[in-house]
Protein backbone atom coordinates (compact mmCIF):
# COMPACT_ATOMS: atom_id res chain seq x y z
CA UNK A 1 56.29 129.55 117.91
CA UNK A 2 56.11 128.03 114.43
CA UNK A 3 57.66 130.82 113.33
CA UNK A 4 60.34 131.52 115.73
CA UNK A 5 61.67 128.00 114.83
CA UNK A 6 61.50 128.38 110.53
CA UNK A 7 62.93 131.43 111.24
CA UNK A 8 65.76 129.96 113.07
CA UNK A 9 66.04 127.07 110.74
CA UNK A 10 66.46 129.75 107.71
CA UNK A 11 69.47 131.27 109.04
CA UNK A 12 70.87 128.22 109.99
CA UNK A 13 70.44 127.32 106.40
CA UNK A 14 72.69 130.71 105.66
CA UNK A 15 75.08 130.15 107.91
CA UNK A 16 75.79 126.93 106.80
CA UNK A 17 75.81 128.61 102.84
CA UNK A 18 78.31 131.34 104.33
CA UNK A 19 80.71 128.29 105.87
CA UNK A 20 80.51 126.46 102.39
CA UNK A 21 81.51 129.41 100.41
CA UNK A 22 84.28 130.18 103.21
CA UNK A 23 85.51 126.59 102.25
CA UNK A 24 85.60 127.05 98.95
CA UNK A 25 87.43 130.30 99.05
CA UNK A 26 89.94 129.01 101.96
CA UNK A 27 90.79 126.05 99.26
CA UNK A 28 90.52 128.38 96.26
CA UNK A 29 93.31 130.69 98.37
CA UNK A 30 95.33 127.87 99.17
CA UNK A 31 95.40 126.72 96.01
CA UNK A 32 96.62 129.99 94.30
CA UNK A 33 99.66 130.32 97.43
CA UNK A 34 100.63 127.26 96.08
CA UNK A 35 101.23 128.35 92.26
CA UNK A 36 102.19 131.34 93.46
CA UNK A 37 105.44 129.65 95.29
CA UNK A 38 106.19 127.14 92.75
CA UNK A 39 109.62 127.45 91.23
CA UNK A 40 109.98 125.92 87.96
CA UNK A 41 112.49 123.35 87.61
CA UNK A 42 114.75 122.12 85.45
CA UNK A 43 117.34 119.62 84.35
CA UNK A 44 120.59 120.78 82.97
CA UNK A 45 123.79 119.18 81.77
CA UNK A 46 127.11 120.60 83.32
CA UNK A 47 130.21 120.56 81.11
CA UNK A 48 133.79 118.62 82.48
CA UNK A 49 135.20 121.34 83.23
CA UNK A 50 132.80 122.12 86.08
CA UNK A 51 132.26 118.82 87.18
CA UNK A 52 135.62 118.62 87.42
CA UNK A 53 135.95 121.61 89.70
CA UNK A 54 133.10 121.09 91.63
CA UNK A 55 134.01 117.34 92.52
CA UNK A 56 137.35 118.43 93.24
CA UNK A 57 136.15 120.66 96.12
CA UNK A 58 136.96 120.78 99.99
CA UNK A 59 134.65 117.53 100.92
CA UNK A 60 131.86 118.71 102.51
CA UNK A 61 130.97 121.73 100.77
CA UNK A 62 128.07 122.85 98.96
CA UNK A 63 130.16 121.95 95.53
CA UNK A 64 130.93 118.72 96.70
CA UNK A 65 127.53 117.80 97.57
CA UNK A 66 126.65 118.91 94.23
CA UNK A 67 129.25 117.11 92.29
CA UNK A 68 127.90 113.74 94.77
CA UNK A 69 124.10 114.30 93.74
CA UNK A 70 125.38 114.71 89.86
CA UNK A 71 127.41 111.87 89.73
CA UNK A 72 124.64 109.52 91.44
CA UNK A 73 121.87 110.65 89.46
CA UNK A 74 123.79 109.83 86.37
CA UNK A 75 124.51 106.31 87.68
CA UNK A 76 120.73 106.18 88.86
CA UNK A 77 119.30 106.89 85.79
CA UNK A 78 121.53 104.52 83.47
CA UNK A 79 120.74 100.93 83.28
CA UNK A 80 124.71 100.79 81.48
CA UNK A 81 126.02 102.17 84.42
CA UNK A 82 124.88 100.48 86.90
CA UNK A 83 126.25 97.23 85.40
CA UNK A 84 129.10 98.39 84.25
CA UNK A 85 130.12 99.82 88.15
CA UNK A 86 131.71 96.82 90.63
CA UNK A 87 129.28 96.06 93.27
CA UNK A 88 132.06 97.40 96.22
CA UNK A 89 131.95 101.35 95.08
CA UNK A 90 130.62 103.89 97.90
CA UNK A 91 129.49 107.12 97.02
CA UNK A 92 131.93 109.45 98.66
């Protein structure tokens, strides 16, 4: 009976190995889908000229939205102009 029961104890022992190195190869997997899908991003400066066309656009559209988002991030990111802007300005 002694046995029976260090046998049984044993594999539990391996099956609780098996579900550790499942773990770790579940999170090393997840991990590597994750670099996989990463995009790299950037930050880029647009010239007048297509600012200028883009915030010009039908409001609404996806060149709008852009010229919006460009504009604010600008203000955002400038201690000067966000002084320098009157209080009563709404974006859009």
């Amino acid at each position: 009976m002694v046995a029976v029961v260090a046998g049984a104890n044993r594999d539990n022992l391996t099956c609780q190995g098996r579900s550790r190195s499942f773990r770790a190869m579940n999170k090393l997997l997840i991990l590597a889908a994750a670099l996989a899908f990463t995009g790299i991003a950037h930050a880029g400066y647009i010239d007048g000229n297509d600012l200028y066309d883009r915030c010009s656009a039908e409001r609404g559209s996806t060149k709008y939205a852009y010229c919006l988002g460009y504009v604010t991030g600008i203000v955002d990111g400038s201690e000067v102009a966000s002084k320098c802007i009157p209080q009563d300005i709404q974006l859009g």
